[in-house]
PDB file of N, CA and C in Angstrom:
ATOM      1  N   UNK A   1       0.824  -1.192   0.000  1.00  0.00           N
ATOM      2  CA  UNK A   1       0.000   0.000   0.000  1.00  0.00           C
ATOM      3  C   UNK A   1       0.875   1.264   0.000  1.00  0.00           C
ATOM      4  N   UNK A   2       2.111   1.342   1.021  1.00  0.00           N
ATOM      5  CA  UNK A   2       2.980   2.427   1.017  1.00  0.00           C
ATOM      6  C   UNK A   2       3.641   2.560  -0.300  1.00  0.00           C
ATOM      7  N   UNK A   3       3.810   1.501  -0.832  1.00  0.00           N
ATOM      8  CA  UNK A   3       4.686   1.731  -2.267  1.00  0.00           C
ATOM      9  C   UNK A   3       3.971   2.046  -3.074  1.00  0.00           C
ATOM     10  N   UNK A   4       2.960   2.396  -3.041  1.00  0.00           N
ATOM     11  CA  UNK A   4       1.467   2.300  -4.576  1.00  0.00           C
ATOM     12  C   UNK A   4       1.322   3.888  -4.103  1.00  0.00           C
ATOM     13  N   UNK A   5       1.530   4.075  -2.858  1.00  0.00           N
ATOM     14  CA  UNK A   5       1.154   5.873  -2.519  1.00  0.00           C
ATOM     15  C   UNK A   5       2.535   6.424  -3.124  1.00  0.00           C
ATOM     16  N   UNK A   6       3.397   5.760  -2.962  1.00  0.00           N
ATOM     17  CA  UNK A   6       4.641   6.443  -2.935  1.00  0.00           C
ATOM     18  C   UNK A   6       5.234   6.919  -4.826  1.00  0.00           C
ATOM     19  N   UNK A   7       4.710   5.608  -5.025  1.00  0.00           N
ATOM     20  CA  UNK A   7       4.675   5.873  -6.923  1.00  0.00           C
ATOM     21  C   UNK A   7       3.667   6.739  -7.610  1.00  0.00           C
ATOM     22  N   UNK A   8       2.383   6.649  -6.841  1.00  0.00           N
ATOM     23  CA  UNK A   8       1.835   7.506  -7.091  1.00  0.00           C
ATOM     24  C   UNK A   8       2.203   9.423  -7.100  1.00  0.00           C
ATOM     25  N   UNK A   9       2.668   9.634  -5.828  1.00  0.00           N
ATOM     26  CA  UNK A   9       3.452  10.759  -5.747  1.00  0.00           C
ATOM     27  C   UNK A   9       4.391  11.042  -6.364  1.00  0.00           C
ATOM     28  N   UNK A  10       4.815   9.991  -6.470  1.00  0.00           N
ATOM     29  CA  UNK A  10       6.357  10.378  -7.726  1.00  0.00           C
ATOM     30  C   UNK A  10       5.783  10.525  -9.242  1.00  0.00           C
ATOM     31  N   UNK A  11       4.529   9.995 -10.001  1.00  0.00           N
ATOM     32  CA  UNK A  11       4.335   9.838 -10.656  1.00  0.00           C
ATOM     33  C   UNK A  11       3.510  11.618 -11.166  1.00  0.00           C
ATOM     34  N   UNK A  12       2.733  11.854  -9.825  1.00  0.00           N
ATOM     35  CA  UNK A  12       2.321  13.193 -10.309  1.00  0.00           C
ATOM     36  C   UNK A  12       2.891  14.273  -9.652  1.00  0.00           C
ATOM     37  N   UNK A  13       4.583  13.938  -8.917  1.00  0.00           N
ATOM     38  CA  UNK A  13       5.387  14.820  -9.127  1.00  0.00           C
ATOM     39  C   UNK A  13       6.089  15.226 -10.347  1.00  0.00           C
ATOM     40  N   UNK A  14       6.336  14.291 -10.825  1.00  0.00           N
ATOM     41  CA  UNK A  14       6.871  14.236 -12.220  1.00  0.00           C
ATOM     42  C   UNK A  14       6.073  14.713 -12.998  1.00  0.00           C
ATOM     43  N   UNK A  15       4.723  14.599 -13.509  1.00  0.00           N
ATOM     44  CA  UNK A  15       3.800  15.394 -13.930  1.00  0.00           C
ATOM     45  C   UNK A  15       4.480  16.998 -13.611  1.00  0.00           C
ATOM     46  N   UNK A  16       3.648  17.339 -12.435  1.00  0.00           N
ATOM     47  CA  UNK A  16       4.136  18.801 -12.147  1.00  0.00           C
ATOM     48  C   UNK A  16       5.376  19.223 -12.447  1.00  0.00           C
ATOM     49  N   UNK A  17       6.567  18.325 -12.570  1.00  0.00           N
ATOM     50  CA  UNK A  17       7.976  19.235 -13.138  1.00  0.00           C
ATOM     51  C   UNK A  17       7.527  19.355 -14.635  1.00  0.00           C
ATOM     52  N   UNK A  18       7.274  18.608 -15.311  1.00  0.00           N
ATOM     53  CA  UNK A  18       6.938  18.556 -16.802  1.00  0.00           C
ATOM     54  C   UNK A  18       5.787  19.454 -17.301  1.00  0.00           C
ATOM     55  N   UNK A  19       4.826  20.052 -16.039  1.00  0.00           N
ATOM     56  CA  UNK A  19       4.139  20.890 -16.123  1.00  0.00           C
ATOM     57  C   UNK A  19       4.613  22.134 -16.168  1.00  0.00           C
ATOM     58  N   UNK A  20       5.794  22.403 -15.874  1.00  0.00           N
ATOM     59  CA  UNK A  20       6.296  23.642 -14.301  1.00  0.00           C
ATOM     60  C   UNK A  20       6.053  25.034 -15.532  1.00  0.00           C
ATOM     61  N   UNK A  21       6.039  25.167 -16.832  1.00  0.00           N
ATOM     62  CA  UNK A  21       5.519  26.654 -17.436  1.00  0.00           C
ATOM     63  C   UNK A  21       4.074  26.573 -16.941  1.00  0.00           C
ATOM     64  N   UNK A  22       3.182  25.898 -17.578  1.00  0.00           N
ATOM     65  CA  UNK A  22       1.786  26.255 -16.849  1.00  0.00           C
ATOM     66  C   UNK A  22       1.092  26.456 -16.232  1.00  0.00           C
ATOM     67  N   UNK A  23       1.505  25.596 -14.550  1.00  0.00           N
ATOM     68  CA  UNK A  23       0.883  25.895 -13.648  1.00  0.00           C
ATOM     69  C   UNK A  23       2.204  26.514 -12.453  1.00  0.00           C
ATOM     70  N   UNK A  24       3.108  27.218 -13.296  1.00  0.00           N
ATOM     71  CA  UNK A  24       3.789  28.345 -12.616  1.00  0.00           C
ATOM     72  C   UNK A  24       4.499  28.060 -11.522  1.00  0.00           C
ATOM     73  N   UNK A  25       4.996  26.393 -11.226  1.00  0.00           N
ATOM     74  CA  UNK A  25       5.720  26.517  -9.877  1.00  0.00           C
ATOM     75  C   UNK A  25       7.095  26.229 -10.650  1.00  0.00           C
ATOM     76  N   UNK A  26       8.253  25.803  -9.926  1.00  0.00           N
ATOM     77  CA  UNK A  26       9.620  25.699 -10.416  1.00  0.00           C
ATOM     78  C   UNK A  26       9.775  24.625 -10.082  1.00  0.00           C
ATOM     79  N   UNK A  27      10.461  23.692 -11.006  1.00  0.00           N
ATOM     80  CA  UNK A  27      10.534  22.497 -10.572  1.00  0.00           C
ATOM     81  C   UNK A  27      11.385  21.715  -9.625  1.00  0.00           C
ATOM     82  N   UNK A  28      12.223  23.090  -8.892  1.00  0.00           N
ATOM     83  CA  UNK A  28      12.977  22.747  -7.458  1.00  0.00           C
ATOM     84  C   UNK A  28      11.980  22.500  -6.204  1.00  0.00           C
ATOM     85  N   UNK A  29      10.696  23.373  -6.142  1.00  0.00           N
ATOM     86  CA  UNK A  29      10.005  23.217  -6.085  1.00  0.00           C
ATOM     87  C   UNK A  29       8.969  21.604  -5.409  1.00  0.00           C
ATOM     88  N   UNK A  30       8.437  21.542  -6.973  1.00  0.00           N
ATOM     89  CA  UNK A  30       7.884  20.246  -7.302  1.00  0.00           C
ATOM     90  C   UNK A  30       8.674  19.202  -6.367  1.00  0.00           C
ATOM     91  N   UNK A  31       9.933  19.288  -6.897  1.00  0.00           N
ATOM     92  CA  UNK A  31      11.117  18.039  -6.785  1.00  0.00           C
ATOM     93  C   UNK A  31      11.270  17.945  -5.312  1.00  0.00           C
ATOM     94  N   UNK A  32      11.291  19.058  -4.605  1.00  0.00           N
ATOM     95  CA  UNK A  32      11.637  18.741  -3.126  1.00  0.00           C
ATOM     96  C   UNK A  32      10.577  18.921  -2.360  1.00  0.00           C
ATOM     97  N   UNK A  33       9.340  19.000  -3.321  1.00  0.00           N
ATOM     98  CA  UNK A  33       7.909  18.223  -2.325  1.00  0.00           C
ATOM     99  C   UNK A  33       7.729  17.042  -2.788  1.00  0.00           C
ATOM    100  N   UNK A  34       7.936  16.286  -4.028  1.00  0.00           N
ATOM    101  CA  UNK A  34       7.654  14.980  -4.173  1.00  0.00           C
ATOM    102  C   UNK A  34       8.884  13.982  -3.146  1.00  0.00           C
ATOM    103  N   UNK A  35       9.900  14.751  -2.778  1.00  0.00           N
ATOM    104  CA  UNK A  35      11.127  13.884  -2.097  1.00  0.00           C
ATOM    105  C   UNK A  35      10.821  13.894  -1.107  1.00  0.00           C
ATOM    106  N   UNK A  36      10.341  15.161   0.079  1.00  0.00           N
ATOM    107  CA  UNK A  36       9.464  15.129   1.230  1.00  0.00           C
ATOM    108  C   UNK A  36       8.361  14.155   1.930  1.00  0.00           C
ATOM    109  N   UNK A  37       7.718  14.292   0.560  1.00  0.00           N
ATOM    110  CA  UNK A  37       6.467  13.229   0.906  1.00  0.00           C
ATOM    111  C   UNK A  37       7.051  12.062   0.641  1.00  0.00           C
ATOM    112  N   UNK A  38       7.498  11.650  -0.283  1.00  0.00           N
ATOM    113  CA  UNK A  38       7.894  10.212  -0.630  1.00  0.00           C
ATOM    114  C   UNK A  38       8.740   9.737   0.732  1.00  0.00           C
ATOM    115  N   UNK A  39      10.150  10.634   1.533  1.00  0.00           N
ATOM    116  CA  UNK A  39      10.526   9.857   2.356  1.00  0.00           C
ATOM    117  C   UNK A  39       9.446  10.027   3.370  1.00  0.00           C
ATOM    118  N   UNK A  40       8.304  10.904   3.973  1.00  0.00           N
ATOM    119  CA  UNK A  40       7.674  10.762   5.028  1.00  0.00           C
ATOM    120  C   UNK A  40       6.710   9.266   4.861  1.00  0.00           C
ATOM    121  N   UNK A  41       6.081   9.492   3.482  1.00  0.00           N
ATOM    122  CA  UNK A  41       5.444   8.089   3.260  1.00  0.00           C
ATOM    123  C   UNK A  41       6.197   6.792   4.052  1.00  0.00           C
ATOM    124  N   UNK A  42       7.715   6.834   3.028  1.00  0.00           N
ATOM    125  CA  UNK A  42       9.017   5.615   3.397  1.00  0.00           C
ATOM    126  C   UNK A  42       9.102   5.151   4.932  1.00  0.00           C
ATOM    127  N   UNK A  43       8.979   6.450   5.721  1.00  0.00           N
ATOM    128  CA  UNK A  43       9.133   6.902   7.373  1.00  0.00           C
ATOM    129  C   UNK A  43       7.913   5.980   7.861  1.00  0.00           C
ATOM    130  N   UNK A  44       6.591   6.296   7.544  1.00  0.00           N
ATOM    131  CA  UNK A  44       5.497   5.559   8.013  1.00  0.00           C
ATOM    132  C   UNK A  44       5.456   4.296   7.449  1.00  0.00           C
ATOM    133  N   UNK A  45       5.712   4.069   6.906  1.00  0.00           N
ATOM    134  CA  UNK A  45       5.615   2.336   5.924  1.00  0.00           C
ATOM    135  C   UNK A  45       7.209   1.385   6.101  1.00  0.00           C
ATOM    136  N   UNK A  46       7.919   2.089   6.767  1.00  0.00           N
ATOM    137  CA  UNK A  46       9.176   1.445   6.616  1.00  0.00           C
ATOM    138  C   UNK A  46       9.350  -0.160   7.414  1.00  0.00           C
ATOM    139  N   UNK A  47       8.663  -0.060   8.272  1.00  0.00           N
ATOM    140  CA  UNK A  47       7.917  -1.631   8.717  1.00  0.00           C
ATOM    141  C   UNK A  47       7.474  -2.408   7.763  1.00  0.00           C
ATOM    142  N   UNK A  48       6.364  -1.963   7.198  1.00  0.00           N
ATOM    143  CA  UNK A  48       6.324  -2.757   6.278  1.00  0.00           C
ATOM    144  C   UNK A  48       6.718  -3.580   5.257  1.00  0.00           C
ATOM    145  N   UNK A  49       7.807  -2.338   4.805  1.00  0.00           N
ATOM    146  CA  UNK A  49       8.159  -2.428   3.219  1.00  0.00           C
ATOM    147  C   UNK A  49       9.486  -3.586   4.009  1.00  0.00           C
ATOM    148  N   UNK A  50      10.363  -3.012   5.315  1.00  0.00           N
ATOM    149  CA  UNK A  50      11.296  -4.194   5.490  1.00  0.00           C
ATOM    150  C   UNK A  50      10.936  -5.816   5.711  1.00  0.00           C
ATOM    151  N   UNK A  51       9.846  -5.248   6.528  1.00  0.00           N
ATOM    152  CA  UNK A  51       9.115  -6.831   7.099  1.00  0.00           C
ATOM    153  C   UNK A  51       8.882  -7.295   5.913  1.00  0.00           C
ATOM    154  N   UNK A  52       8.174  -7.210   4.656  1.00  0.00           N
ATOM    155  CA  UNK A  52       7.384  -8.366   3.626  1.00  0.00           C
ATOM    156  C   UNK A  52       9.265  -8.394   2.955  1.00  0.00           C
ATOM    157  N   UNK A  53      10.010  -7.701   2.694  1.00  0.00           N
ATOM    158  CA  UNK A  53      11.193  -8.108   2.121  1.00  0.00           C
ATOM    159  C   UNK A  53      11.963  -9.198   3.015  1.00  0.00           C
ATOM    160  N   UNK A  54      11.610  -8.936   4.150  1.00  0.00           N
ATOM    161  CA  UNK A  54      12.984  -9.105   5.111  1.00  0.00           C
ATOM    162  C   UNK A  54      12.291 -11.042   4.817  1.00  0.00           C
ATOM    163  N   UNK A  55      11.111 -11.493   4.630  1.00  0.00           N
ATOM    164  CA  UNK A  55      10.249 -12.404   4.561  1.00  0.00           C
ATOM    165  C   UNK A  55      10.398 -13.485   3.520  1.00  0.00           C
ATOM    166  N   UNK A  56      11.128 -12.359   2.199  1.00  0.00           N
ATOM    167  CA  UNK A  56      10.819 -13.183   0.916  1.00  0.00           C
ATOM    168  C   UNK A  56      12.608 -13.319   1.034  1.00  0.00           C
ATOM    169  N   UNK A  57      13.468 -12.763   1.484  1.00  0.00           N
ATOM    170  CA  UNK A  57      15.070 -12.945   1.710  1.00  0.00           C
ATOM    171  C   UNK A  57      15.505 -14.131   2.496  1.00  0.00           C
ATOM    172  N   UNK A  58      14.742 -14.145   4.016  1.00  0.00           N
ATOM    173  CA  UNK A  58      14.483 -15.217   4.421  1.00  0.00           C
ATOM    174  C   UNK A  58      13.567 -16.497   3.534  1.00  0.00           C
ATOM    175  N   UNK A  59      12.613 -16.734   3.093  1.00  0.00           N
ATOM    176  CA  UNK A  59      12.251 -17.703   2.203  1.00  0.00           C
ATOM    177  C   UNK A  59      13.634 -18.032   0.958  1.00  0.00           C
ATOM    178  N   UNK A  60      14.314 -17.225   0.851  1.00  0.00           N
ATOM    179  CA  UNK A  60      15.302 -17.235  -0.588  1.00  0.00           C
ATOM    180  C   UNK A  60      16.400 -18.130   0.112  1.00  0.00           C
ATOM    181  N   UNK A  61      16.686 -17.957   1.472  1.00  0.00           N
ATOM    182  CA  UNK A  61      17.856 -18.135   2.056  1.00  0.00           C
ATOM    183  C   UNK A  61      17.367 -20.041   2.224  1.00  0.00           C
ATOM    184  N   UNK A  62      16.100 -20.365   2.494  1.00  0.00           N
ATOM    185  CA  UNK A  62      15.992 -21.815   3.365  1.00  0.00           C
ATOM    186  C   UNK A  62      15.884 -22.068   1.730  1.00  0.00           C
ATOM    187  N   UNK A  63      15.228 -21.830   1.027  1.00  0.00           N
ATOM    188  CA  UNK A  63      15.219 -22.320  -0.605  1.00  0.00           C
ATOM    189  C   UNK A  63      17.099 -22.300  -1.162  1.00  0.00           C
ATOM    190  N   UNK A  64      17.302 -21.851  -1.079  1.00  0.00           N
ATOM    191  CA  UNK A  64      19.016 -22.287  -1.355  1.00  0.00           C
ATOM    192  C   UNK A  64      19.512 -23.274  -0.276  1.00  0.00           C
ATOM    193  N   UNK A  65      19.317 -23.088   0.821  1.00  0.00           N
ATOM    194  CA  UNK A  65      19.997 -23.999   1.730  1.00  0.00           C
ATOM    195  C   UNK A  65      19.528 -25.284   1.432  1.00  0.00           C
ATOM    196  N   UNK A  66      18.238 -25.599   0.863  1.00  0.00           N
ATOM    197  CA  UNK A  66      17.593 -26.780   0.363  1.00  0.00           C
ATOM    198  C   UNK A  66      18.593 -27.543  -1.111  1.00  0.00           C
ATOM    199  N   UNK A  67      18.537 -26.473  -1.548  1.00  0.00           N
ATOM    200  CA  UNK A  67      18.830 -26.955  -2.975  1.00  0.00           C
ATOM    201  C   UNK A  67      20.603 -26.910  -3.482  1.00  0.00           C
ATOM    202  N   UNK A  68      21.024 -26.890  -2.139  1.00  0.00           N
ATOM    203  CA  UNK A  68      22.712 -26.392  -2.253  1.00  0.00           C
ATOM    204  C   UNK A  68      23.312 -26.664  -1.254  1.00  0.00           C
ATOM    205  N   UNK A  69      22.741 -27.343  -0.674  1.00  0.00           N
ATOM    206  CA  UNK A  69      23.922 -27.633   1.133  1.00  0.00           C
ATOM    207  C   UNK A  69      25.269 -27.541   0.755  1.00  0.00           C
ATOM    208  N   UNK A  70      25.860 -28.299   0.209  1.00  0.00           N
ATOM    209  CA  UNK A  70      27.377 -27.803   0.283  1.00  0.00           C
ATOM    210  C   UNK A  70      27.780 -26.625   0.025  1.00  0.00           C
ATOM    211  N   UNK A  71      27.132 -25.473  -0.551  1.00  0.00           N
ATOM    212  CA  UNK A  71      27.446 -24.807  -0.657  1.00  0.00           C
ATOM    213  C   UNK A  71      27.162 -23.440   0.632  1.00  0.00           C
ATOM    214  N   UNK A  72      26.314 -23.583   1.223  1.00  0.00           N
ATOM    215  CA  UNK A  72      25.794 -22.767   1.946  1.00  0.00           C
ATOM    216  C   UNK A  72      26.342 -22.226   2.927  1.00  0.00           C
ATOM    217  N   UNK A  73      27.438 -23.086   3.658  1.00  0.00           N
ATOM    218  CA  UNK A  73      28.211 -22.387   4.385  1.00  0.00           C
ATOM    219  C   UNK A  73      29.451 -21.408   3.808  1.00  0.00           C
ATOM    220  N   UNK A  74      29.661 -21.432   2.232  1.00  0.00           N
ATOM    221  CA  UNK A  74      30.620 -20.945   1.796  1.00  0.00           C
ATOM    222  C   UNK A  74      30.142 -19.333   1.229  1.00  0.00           C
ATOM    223  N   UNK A  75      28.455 -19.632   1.300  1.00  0.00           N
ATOM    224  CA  UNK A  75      27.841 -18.558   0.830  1.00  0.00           C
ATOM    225  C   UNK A  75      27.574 -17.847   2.034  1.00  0.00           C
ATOM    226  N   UNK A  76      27.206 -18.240   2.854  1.00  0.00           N
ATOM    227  CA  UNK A  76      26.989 -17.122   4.587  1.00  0.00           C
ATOM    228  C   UNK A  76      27.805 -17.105   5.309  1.00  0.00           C
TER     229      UNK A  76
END
């Protein structure tokens, strides 16, 4: 959910720089409110976004250790 807000913001930040003659802002502007919000988003969601990774790294790690024992201690 945090990453779908977060692309979203980037997506119609980017808009607004590509806008920046028409609706008159500067795109230093734009750029360092879409970076604002995006890390405050990052700030509130950062649980998340580590936990479901930290989840599928762990699943990657017992899936190699399965399929590679000899190798596994040479890899960790």
């Amino acid at each position: 959910m945090i990453i779908t807000l977060m692309i979203v913001v980037f997506v119609l930040g980017y808009i607004a720089i590509a806008l920046e003659h028409p609706i008159k802002v500067d795109k230093a502007a734009s750029a360092l409110l879409i970076g604002g919000i995006t890390w405050a988003l990052f700030a509130f969601g950062v649980f998340d976004i580590i936990g479901n990774e930290s989840k599928k790294f762990l699943e990657f790690i017992e899936f190699y250790k399965l399929e590679n024992p000899n190798k596994t201690l040479e890899w960790i």
